[in-house]
PDB file of N, CA and C in Angstrom:
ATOM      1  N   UNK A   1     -25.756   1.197  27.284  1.00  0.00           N
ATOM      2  CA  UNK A   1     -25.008   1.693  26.159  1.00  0.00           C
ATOM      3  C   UNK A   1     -23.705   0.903  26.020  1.00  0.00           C
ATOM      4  N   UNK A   2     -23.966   0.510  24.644  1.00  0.00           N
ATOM      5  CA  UNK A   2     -22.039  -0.116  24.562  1.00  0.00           C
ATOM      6  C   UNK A   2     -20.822   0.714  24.539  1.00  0.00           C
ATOM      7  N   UNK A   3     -20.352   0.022  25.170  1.00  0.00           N
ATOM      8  CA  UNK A   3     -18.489   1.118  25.085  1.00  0.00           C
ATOM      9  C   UNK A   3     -18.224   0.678  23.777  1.00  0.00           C
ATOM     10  N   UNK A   4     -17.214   1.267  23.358  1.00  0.00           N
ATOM     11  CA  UNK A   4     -16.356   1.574  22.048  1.00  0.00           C
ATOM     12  C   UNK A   4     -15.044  -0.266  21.977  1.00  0.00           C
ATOM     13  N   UNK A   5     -15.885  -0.599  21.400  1.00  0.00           N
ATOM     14  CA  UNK A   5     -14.575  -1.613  20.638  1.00  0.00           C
ATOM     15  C   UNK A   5     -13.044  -1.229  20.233  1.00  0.00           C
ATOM     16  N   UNK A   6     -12.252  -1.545  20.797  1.00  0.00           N
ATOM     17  CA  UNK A   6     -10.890  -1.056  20.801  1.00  0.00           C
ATOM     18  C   UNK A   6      -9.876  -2.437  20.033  1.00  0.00           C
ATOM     19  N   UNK A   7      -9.492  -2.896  18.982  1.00  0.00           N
ATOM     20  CA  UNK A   7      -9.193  -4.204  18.887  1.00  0.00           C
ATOM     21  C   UNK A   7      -7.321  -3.714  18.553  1.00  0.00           C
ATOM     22  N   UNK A   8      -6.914  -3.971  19.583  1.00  0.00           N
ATOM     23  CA  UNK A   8      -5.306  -3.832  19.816  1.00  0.00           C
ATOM     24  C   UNK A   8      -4.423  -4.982  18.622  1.00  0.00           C
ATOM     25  N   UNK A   9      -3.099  -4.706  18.926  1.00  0.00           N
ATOM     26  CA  UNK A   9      -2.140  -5.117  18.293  1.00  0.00           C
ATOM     27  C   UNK A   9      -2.066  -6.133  18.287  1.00  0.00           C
ATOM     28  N   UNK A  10      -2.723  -7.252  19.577  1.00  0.00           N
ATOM     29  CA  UNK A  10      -2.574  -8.525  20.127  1.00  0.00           C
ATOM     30  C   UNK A  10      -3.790  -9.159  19.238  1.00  0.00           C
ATOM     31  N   UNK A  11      -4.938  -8.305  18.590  1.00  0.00           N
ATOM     32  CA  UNK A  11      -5.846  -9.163  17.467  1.00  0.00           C
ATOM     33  C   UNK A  11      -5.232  -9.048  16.190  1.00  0.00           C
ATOM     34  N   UNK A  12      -4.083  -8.239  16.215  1.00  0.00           N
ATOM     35  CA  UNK A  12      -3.887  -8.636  14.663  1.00  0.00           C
ATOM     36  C   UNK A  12      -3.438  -9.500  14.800  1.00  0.00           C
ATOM     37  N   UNK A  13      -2.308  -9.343  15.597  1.00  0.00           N
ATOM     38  CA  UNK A  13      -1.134 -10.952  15.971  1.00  0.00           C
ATOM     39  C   UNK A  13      -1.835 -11.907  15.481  1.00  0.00           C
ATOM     40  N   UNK A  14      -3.412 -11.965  16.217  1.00  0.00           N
ATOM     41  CA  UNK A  14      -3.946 -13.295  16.200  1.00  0.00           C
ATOM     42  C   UNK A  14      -4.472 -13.469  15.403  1.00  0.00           C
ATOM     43  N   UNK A  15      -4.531 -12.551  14.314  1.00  0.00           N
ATOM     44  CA  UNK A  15      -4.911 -12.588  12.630  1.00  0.00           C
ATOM     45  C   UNK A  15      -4.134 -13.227  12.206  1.00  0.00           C
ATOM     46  N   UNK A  16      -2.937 -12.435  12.215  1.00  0.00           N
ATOM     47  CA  UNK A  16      -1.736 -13.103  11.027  1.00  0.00           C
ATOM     48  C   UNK A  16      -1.261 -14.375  12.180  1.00  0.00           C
ATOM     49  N   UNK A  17      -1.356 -14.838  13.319  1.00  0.00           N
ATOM     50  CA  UNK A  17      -1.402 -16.107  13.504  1.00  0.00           C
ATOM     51  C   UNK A  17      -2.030 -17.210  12.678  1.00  0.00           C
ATOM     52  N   UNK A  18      -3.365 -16.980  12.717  1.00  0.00           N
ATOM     53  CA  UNK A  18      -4.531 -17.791  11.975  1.00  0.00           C
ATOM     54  C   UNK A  18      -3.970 -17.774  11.030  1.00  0.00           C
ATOM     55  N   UNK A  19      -3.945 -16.982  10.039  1.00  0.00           N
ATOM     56  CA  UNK A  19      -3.404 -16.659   8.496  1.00  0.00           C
ATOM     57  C   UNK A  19      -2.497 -17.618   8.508  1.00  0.00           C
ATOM     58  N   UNK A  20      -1.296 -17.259   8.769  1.00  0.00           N
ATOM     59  CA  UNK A  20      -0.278 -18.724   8.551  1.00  0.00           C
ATOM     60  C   UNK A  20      -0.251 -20.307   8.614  1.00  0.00           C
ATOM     61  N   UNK A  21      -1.108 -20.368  10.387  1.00  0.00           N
ATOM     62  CA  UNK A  21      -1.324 -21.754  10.166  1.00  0.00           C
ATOM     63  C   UNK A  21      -2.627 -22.320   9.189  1.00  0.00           C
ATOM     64  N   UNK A  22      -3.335 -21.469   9.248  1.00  0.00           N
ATOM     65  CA  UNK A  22      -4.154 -21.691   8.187  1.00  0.00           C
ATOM     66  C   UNK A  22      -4.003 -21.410   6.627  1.00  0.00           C
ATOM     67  N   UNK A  23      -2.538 -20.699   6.263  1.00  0.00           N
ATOM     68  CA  UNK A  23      -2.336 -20.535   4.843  1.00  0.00           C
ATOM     69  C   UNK A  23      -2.580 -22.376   3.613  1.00  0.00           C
ATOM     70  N   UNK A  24      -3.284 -21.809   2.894  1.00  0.00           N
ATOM     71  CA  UNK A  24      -3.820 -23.537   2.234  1.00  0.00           C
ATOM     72  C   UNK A  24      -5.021 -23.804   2.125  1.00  0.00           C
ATOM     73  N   UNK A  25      -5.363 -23.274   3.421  1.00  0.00           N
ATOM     74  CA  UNK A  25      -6.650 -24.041   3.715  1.00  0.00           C
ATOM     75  C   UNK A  25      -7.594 -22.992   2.966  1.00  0.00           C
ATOM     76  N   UNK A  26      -9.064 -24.163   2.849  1.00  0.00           N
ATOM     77  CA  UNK A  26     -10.334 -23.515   2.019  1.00  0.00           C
ATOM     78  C   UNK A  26     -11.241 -23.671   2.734  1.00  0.00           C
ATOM     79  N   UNK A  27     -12.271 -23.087   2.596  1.00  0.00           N
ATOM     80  CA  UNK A  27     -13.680 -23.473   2.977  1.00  0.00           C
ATOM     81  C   UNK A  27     -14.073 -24.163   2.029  1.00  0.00           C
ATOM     82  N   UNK A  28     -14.925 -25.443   2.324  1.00  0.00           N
ATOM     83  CA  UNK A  28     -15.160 -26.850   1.714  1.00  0.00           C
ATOM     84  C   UNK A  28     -15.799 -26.618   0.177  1.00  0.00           C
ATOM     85  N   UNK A  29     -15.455 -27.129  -0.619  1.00  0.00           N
ATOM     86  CA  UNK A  29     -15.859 -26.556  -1.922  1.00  0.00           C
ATOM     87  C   UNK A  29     -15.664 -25.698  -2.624  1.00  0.00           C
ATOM     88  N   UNK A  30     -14.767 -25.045  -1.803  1.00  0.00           N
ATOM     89  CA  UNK A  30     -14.463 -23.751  -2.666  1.00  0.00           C
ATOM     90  C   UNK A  30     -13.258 -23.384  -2.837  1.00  0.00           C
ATOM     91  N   UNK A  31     -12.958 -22.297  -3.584  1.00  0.00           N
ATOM     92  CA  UNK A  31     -11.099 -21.887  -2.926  1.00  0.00           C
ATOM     93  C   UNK A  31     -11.111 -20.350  -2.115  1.00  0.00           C
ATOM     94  N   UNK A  32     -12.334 -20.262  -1.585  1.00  0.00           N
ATOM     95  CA  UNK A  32     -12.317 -18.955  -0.637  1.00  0.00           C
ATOM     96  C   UNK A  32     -11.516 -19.750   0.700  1.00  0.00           C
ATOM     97  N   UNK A  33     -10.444 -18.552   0.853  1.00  0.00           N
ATOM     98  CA  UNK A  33      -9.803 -18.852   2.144  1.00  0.00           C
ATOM     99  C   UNK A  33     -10.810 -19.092   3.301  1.00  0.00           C
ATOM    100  N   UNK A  34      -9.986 -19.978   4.047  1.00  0.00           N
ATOM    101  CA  UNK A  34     -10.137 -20.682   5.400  1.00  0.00           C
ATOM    102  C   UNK A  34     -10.193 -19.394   6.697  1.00  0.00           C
ATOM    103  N   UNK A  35      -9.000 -18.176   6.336  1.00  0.00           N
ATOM    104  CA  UNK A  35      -9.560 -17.266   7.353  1.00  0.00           C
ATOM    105  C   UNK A  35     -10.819 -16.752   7.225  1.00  0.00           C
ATOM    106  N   UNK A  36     -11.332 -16.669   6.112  1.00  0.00           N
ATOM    107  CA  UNK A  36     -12.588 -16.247   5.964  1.00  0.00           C
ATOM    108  C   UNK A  36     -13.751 -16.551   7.287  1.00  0.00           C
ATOM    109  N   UNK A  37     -13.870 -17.724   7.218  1.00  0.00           N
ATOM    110  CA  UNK A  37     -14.778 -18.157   8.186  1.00  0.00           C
ATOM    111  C   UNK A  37     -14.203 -17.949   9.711  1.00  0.00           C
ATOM    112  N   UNK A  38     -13.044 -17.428   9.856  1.00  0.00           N
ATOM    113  CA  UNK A  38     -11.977 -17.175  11.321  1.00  0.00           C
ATOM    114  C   UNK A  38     -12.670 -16.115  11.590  1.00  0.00           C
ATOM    115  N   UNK A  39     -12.685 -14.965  10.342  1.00  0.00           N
ATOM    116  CA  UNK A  39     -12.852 -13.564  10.865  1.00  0.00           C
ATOM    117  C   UNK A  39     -14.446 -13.532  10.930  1.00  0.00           C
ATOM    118  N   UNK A  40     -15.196 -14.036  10.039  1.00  0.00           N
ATOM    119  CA  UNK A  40     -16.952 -14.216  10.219  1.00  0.00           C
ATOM    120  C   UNK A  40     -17.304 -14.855  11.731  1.00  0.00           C
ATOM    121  N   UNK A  41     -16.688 -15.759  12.165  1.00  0.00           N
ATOM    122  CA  UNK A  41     -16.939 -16.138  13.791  1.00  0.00           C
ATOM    123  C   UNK A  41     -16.096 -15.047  14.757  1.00  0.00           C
ATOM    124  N   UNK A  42     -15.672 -14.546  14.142  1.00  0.00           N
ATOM    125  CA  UNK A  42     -14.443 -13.493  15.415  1.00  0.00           C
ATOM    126  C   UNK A  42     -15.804 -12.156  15.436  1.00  0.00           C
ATOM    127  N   UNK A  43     -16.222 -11.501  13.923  1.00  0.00           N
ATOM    128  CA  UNK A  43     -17.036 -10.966  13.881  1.00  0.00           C
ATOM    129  C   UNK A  43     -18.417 -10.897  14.730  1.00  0.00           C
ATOM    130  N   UNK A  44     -18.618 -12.613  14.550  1.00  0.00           N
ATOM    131  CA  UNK A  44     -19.806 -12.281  15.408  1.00  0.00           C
ATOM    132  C   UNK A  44     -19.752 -12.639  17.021  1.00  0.00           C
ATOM    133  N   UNK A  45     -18.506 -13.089  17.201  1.00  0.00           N
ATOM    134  CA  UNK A  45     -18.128 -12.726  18.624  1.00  0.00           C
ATOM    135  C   UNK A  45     -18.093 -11.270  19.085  1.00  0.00           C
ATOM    136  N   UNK A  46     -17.376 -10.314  18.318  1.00  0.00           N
ATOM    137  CA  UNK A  46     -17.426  -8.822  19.013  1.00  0.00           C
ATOM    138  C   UNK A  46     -18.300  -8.360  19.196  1.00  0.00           C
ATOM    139  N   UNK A  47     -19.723  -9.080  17.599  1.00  0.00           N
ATOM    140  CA  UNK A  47     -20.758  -8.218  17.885  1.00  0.00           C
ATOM    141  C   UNK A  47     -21.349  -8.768  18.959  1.00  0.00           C
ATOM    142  N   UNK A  48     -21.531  -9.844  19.706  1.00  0.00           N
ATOM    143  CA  UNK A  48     -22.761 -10.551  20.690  1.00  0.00           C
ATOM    144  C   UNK A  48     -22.039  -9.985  22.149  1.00  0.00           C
ATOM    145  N   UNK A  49     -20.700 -10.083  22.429  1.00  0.00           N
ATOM    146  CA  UNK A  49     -19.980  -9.440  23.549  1.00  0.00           C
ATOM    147  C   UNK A  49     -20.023  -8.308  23.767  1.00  0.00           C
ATOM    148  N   UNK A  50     -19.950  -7.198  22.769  1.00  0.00           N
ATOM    149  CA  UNK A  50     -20.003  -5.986  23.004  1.00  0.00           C
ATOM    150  C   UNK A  50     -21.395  -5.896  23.295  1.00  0.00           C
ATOM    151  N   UNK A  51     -22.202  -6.480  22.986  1.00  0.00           N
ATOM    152  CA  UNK A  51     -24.032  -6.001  23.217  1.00  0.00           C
ATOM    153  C   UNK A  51     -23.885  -6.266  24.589  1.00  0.00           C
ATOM    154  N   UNK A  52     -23.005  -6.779  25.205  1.00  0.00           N
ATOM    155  CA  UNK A  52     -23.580  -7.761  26.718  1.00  0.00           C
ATOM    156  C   UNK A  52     -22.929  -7.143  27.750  1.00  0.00           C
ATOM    157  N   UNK A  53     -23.828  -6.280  28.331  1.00  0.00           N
ATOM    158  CA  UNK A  53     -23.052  -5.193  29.793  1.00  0.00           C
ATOM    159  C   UNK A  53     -21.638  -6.155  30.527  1.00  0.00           C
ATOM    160  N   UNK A  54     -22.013  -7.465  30.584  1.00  0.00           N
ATOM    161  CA  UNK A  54     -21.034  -8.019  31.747  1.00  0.00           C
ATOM    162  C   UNK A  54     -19.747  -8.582  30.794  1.00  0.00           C
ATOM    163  N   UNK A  55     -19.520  -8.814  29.396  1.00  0.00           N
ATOM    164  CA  UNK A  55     -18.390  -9.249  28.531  1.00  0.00           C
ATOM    165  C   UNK A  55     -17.832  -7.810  28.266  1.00  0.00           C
ATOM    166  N   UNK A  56     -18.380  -6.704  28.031  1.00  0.00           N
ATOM    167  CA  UNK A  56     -17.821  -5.353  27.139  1.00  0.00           C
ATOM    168  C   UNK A  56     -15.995  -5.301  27.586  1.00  0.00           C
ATOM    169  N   UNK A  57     -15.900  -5.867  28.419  1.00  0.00           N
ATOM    170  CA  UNK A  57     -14.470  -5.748  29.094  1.00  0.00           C
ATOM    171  C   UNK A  57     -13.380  -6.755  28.403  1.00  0.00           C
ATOM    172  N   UNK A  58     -14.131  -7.627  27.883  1.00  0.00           N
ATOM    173  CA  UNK A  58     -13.766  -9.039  27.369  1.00  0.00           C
ATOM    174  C   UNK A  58     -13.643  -9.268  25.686  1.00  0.00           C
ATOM    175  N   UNK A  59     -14.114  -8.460  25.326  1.00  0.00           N
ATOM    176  CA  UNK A  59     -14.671  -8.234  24.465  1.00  0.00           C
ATOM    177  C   UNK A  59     -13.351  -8.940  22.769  1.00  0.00           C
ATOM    178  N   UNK A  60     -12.138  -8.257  22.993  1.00  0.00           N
ATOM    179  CA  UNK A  60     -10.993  -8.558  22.189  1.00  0.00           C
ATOM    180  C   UNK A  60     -10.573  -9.713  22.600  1.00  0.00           C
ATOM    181  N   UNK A  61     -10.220 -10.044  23.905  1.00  0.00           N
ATOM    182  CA  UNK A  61      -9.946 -11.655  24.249  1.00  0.00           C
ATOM    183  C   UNK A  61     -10.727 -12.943  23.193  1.00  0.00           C
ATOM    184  N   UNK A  62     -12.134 -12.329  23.619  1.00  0.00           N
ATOM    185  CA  UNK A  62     -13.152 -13.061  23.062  1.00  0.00           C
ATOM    186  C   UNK A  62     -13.218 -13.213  21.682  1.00  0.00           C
ATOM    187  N   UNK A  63     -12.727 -12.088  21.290  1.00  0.00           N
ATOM    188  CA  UNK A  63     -12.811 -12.400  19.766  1.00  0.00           C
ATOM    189  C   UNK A  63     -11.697 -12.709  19.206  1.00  0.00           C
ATOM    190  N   UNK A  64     -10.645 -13.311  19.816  1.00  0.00           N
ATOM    191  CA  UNK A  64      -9.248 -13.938  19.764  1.00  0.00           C
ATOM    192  C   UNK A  64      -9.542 -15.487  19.808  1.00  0.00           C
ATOM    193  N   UNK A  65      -9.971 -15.401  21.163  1.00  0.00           N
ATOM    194  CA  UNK A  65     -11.221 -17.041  21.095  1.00  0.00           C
ATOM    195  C   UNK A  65     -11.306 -17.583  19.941  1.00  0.00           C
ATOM    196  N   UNK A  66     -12.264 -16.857  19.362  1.00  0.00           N
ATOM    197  CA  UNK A  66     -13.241 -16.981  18.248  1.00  0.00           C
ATOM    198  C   UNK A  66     -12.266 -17.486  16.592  1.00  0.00           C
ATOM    199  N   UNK A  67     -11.536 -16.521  17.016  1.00  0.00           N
ATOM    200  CA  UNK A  67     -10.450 -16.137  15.711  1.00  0.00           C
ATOM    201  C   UNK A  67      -9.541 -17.410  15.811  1.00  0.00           C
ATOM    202  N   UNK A  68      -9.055 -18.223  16.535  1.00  0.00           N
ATOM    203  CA  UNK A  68      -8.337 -19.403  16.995  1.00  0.00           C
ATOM    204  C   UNK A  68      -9.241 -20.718  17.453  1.00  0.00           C
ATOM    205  N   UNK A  69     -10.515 -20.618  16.996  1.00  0.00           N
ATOM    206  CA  UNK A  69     -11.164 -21.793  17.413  1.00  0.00           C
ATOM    207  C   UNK A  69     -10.451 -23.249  16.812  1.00  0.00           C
ATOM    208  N   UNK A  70     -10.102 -22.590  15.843  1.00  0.00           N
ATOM    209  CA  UNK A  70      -9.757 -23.986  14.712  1.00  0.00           C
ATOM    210  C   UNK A  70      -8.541 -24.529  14.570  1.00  0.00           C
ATOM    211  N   UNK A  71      -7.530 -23.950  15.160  1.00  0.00           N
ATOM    212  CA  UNK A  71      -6.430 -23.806  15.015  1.00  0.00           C
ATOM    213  C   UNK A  71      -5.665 -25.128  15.597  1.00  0.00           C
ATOM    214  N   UNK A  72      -5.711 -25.561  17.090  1.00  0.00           N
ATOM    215  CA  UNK A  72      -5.981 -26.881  17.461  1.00  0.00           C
ATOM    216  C   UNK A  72      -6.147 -28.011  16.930  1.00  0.00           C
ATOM    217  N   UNK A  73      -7.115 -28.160  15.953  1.00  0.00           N
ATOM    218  CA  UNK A  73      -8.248 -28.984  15.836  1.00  0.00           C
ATOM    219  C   UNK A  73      -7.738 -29.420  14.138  1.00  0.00           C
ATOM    220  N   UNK A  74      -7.282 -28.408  13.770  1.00  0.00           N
ATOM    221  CA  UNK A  74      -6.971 -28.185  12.024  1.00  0.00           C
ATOM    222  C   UNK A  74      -5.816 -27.761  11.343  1.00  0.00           C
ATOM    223  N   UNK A  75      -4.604 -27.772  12.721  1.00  0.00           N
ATOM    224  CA  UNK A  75      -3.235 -27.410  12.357  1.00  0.00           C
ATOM    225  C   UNK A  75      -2.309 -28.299  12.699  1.00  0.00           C
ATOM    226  N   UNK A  76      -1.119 -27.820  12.472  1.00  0.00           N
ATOM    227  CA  UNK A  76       0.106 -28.599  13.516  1.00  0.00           C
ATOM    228  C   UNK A  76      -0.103 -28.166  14.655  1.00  0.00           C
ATOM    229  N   UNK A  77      -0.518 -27.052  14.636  1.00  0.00           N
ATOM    230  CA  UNK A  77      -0.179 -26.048  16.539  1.00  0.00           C
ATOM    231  C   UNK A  77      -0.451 -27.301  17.479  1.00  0.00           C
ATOM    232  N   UNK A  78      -0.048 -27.147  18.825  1.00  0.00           N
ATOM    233  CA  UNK A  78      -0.142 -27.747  19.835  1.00  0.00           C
ATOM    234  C   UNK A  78      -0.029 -27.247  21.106  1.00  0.00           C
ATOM    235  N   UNK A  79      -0.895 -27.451  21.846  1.00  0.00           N
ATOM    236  CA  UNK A  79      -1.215 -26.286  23.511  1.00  0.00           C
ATOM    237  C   UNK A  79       0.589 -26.523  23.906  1.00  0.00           C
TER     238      UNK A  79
END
């Protein structure tokens, strides 16, 4: 049985993180925002972790992961 998804204060952060450095940006062809596709991969991070007895613990980290994949790769940010 899955435990209960709890997504704290520290995933919004990492919402309105994304959001900013990503304010501008599109998904290719279109003018649908760039978080769009942040929160569709964050999405299906919670859902595949929460299914999985040994991540359920991990579960918000992971979908922080998910939510910041691009951020690196497609911003100014820098580790």
């Amino acid at each position: 049985m899955s435990k209960e998804v709890v997504l704290s204060k520290k995933f919004s952060d990492a919402v309105e993180f994304a959001r900013f450095h990503h304010e501008g940006h599109t998904r290719k062809g279109t003018t649908i925002p760039y978080l769009s596709h942040l929160l569709t991969v964050a999405g299906l991070a919670i859902e595949d972790a929460a299914a999985d007895p040994e991540l359920q613990d991990q579960v918000e980290d992971i979908a922080i992961a998910a939510l910041l994949h691009d951020v690196l790769e497609d911003t100014e940010v820098t580790a």
